[in-house]
Protein backbone atom coordinates (compact mmCIF):
# COMPACT_ATOMS: atom_id res chain seq x y z
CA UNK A 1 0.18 -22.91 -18.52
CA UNK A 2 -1.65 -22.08 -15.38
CA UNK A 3 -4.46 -19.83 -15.41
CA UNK A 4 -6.09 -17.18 -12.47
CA UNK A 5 -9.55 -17.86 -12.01
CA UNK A 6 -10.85 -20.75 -13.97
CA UNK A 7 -11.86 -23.41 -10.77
CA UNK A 8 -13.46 -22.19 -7.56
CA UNK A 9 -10.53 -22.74 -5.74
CA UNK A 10 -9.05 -20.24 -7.52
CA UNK A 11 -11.87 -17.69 -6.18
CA UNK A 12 -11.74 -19.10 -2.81
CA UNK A 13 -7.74 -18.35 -2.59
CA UNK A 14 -7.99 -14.93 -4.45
CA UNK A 15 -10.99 -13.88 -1.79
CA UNK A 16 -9.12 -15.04 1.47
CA UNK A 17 -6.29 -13.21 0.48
CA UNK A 18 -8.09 -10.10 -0.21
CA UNK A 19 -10.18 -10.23 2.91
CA UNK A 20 -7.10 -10.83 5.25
CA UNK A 21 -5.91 -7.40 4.18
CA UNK A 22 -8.36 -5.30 5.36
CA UNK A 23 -9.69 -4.15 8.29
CA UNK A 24 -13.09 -5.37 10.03
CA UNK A 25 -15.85 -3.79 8.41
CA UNK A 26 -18.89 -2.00 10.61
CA UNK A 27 -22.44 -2.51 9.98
CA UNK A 28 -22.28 0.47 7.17
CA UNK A 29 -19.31 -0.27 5.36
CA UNK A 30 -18.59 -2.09 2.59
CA UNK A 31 -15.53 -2.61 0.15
CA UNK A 32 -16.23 -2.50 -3.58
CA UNK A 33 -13.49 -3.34 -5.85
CA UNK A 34 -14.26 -2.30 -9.63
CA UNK A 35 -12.43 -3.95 -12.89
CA UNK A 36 -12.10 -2.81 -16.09
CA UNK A 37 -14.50 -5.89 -17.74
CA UNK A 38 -15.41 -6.50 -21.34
CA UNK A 39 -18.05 -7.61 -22.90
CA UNK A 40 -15.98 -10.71 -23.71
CA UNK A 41 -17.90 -14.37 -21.96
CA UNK A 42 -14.57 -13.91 -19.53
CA UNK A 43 -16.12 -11.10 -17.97
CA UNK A 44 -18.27 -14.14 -15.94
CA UNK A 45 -15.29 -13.74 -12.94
CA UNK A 46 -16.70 -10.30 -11.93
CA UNK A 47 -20.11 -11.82 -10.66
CA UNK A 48 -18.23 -15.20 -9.77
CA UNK A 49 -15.40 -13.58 -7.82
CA UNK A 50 -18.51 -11.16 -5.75
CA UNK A 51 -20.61 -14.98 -5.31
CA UNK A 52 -17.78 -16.63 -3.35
CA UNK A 53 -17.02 -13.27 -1.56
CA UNK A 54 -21.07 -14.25 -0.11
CA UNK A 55 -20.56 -17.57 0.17
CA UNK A 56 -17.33 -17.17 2.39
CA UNK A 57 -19.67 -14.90 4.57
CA UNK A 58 -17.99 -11.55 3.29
CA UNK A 59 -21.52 -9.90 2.55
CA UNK A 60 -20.10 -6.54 2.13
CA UNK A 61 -17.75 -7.21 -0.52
CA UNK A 62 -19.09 -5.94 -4.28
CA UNK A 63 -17.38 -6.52 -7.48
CA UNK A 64 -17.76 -4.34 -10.49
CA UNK A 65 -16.90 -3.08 -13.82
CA UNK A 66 -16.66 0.17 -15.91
CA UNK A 67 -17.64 -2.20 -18.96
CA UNK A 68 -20.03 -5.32 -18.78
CA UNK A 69 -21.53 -7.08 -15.70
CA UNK A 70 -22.21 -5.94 -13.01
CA UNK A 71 -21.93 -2.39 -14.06
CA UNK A 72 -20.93 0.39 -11.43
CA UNK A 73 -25.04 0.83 -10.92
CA UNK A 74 -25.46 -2.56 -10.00
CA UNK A 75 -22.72 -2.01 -7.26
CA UNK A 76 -25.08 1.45 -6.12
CA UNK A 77 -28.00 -0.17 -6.01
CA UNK A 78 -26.34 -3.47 -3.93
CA UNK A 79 -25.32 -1.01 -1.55
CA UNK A 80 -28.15 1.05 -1.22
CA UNK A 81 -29.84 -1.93 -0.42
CA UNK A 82 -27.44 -2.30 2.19
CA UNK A 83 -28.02 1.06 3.80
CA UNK A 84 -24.26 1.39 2.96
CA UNK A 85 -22.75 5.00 4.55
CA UNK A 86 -18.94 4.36 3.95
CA UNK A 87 -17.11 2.56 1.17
């Protein structure tokens, strides 16, 4: 049985497909998606998937959850950091 998400190639595929279906970002934009999450160990993929978004140079792309980590103020705060006008 194969499983989504347990080798970073995994992430890496999952994040280039996301990010060649939308639209160039400007300099105040940013796209956040938000999962359910748990407060099961498996909820580790939220932060993982939003680390190889950065690492692929997508700087602007936030992951986060209505339950565990990184909560929906986690995501605020990211992008007030960001001076972030339009999501």
């Amino acid at each position: 049985m194969s499983r989504l998400l347990t080798a970073r190639e995994d992430y890496e595929e999952v994040v280039n497909e996301l990010t060649t279906q939308l639209p160039e970002l400007k300099d105040d934009e940013a796209v956040v998606f938000m999962g359910h999450g748990t407060h099961h160990h498996t909820t580790s993929a939220y932060p993982t998937l939003e680390y190889i978004f950065n690492l692929t140079g997508h700087k602007r792309f936030f992951v986060g959850t209505a339950e565990g980590f990184p909560d929906f103020d986690d995501v605020v705060k990211h992008l007030q950091e960001k001076d972030i006008r339009k999501i």
